[in-house]
C-alpha atoms as a PDB file:
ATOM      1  CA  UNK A   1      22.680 -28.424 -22.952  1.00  0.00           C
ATOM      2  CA  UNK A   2      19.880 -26.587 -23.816  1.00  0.00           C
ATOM      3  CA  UNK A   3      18.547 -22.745 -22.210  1.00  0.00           C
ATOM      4  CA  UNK A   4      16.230 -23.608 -20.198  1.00  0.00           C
ATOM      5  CA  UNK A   5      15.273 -24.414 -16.884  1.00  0.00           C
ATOM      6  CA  UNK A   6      12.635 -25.676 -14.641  1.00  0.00           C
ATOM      7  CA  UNK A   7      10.846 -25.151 -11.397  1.00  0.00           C
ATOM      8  CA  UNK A   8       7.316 -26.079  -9.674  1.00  0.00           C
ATOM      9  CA  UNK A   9       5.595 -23.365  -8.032  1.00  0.00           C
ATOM     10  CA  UNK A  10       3.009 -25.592  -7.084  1.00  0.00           C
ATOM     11  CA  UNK A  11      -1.106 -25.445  -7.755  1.00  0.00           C
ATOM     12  CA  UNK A  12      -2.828 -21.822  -6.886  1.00  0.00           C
ATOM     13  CA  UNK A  13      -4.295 -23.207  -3.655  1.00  0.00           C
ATOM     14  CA  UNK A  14      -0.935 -23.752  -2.286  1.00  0.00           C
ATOM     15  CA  UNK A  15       0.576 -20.665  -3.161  1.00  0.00           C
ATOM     16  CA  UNK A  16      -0.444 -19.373   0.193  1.00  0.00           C
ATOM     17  CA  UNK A  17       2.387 -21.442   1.891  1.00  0.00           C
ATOM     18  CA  UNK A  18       4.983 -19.420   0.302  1.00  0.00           C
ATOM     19  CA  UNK A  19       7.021 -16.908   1.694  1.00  0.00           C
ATOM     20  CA  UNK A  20       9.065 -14.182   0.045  1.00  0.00           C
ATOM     21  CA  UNK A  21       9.571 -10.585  -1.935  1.00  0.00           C
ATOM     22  CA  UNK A  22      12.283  -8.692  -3.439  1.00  0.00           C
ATOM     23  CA  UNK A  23      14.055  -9.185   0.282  1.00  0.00           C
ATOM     24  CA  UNK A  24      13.805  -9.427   3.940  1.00  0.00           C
ATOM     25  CA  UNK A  25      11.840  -6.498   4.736  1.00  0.00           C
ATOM     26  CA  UNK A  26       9.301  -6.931   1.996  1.00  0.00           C
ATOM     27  CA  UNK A  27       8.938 -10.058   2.477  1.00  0.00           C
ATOM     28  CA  UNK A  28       5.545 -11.663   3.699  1.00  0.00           C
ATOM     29  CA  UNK A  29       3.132 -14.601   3.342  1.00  0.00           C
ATOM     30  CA  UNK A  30       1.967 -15.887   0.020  1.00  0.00           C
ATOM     31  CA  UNK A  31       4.171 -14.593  -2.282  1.00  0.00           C
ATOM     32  CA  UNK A  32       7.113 -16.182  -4.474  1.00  0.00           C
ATOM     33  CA  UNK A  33       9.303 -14.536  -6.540  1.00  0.00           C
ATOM     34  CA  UNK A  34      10.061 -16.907  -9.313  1.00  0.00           C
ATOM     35  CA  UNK A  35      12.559 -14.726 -11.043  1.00  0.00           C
ATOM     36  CA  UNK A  36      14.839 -15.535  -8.061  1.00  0.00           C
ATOM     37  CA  UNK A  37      14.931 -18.942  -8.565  1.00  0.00           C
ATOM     38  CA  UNK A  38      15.774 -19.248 -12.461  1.00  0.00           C
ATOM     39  CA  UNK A  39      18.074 -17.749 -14.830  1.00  0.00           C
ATOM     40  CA  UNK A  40      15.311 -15.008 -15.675  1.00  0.00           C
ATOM     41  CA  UNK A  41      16.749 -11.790 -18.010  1.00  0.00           C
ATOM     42  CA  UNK A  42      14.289  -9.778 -19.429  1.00  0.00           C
ATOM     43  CA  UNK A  43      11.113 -10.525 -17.595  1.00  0.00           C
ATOM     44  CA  UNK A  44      10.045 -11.079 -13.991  1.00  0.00           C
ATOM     45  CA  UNK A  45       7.047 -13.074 -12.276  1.00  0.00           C
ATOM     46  CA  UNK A  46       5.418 -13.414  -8.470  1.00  0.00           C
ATOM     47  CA  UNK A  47       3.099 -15.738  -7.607  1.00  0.00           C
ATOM     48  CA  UNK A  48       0.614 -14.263  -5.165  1.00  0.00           C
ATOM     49  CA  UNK A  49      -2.010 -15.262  -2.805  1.00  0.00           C
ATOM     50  CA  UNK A  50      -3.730 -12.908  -0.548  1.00  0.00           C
ATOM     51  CA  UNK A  51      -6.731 -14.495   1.906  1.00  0.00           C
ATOM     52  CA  UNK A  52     -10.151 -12.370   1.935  1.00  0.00           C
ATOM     53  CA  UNK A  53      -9.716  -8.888   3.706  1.00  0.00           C
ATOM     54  CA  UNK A  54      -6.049  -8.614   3.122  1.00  0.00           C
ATOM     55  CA  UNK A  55      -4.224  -6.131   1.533  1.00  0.00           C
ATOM     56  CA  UNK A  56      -0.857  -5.037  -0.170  1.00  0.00           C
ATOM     57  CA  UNK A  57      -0.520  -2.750   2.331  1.00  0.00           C
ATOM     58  CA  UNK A  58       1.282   0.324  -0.227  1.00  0.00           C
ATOM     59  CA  UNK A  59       1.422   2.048  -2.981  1.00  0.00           C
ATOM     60  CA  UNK A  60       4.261   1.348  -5.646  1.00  0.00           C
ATOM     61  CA  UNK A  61       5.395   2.343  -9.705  1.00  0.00           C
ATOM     62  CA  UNK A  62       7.869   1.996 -11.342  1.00  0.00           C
ATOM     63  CA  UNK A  63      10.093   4.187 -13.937  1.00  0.00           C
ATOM     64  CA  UNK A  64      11.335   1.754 -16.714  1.00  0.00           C
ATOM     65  CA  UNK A  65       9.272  -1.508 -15.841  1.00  0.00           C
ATOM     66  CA  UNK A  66       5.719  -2.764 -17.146  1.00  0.00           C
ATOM     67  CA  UNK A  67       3.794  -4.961 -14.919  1.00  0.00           C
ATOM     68  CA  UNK A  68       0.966  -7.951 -16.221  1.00  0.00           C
ATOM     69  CA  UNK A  69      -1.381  -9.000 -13.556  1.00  0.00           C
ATOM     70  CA  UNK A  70      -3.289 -12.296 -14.262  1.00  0.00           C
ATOM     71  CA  UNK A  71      -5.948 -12.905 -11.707  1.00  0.00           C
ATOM     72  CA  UNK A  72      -7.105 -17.027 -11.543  1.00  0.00           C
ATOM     73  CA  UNK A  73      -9.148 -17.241  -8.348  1.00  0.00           C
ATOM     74  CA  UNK A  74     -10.521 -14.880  -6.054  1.00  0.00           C
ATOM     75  CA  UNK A  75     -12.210 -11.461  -6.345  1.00  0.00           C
ATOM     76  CA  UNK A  76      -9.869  -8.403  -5.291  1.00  0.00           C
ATOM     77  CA  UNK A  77      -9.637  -4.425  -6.236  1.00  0.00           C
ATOM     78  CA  UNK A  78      -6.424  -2.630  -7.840  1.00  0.00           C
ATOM     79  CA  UNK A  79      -6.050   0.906  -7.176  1.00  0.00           C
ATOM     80  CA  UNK A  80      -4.706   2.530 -10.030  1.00  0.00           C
ATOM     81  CA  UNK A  81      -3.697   5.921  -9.980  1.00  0.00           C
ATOM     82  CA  UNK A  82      -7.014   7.683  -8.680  1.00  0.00           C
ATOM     83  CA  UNK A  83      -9.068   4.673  -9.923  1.00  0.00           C
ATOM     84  CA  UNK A  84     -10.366   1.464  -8.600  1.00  0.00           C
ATOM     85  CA  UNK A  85     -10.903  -1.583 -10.604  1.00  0.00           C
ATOM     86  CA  UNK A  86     -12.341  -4.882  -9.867  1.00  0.00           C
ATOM     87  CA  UNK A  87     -10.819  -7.950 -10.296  1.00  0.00           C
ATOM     88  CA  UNK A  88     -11.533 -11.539 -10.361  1.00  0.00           C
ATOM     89  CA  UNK A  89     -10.025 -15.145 -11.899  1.00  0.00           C
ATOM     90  CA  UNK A  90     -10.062 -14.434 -15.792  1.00  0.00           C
ATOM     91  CA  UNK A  91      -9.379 -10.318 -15.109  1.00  0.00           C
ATOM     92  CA  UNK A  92      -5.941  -9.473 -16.899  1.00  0.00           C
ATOM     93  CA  UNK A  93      -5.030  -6.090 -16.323  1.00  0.00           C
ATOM     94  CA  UNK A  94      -1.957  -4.670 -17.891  1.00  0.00           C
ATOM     95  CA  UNK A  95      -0.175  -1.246 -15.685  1.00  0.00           C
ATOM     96  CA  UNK A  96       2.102   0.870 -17.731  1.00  0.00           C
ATOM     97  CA  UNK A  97       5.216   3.307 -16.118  1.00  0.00           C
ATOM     98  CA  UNK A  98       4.437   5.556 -13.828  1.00  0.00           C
ATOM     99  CA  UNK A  99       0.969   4.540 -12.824  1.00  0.00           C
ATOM    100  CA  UNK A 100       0.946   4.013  -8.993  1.00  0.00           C
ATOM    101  CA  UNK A 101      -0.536   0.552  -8.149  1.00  0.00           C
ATOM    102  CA  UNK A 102      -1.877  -1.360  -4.915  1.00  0.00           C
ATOM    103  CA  UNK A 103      -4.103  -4.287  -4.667  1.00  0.00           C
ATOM    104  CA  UNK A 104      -6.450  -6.715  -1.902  1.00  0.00           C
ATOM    105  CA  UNK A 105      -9.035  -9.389  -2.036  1.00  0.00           C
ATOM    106  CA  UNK A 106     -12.182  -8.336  -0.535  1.00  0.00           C
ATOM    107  CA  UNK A 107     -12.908  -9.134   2.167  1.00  0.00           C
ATOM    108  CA  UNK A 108     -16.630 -10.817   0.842  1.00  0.00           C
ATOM    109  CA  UNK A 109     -13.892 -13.012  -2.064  1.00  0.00           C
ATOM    110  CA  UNK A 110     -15.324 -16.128  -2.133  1.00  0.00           C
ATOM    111  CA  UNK A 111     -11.564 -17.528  -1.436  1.00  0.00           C
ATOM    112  CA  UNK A 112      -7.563 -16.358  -1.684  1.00  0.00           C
ATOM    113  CA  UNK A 113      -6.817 -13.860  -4.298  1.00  0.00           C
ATOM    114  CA  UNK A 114      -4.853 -15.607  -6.427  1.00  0.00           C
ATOM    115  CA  UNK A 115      -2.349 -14.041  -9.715  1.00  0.00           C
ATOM    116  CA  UNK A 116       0.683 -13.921 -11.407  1.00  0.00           C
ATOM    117  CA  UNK A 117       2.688 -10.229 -11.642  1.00  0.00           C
ATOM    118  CA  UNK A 118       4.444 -10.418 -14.884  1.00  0.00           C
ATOM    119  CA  UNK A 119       6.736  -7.959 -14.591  1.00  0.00           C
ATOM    120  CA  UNK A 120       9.467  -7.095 -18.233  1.00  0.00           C
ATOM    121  CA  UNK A 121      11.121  -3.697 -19.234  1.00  0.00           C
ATOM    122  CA  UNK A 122      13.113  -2.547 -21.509  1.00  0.00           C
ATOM    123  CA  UNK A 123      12.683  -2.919 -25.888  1.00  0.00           C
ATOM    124  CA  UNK A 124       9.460  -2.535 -27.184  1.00  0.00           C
ATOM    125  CA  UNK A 125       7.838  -5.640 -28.021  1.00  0.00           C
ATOM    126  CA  UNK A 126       6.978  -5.986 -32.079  1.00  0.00           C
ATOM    127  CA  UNK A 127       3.468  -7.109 -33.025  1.00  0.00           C
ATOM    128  CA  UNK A 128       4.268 -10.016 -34.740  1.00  0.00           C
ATOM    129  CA  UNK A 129       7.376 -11.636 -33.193  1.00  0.00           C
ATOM    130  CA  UNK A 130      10.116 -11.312 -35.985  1.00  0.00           C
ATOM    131  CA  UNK A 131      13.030 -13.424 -34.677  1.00  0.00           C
ATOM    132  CA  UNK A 132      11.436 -16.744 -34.591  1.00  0.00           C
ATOM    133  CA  UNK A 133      11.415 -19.914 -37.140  1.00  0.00           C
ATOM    134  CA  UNK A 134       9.875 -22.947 -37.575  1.00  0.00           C
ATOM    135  CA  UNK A 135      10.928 -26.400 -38.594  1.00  0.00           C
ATOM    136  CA  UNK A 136       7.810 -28.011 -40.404  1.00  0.00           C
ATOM    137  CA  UNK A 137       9.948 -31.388 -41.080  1.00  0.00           C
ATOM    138  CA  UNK A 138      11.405 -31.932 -37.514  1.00  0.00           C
ATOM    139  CA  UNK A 139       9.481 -34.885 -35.961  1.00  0.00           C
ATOM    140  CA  UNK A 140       7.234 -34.643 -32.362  1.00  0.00           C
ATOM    141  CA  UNK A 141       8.415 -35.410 -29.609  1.00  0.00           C
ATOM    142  CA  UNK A 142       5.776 -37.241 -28.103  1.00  0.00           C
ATOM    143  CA  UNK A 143       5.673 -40.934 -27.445  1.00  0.00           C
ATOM    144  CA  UNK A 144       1.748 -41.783 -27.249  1.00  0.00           C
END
């Protein structure tokens, strides 16, 4: 069998049924943590849904990992150190180690904040990804 593995998170505008977080006490309403459900080693991902006016409700960093926020619907703020930065679907912001982080839709967003917290640590990623290969000569799978 091959290493992978599957799951359905569902569309954005559903996202707002889940419930979940890193455990009990942090968990709350529209948010999954995906990494909990598959086989996930080096990298991490929440899907996230916050309705107009809420917030994350803290502050947080982290030591060792790097977190990827990819915004696809909504308009929202991330505080960011002493900073705050608007965001909105098609904003990708990128927050290194020890920069303290907290986030909220607005409470004028058009709809749910929506994103995906990609969230990977440890070796340093190389520009040009050196352990791949391809196989020109092996056929497509499709069937159409």
């Amino acid at each position: 069998m091959s290493d992978y593995e599957v799951t359905e998170i569902g569309a954005p505008d559903q996202w707002r049924e889940h419930f979940g977080g890193f455990d009990q006490s942090r968990s709350r309403d529209g948010r999954r943590v995906v990494d909990h459900e598959l086989t996930m080693q080096y990298i991490g991902m929440t899907a996230n849904a916050l309705v107009p006016g809420e917030e994350a409700g803290y502050w947080h960093t982290h030591s060792h990992v790097e977190e990827l926020y990819v915004f696809l619907d909504g308009v929202g703020e991330m505080g960011l150190d002493d900073e705050v930065v608007e965001v909105r679907a098609g904003s990708v912001v990128r927050v290194g180690q020890g920069v303290w982080r907290t986030w909220r839709a607005r409470p004028d967003s058009p709809g749910e904040l929506r994103w995906l917290c990609i969230r990977a640590g440890g070796e340093q990623l190389p520009h040009l990804p050196n352990d791949g290969s391809r196989d020109p000569e092996r056929p497509m799978p499709w069937t159409d």
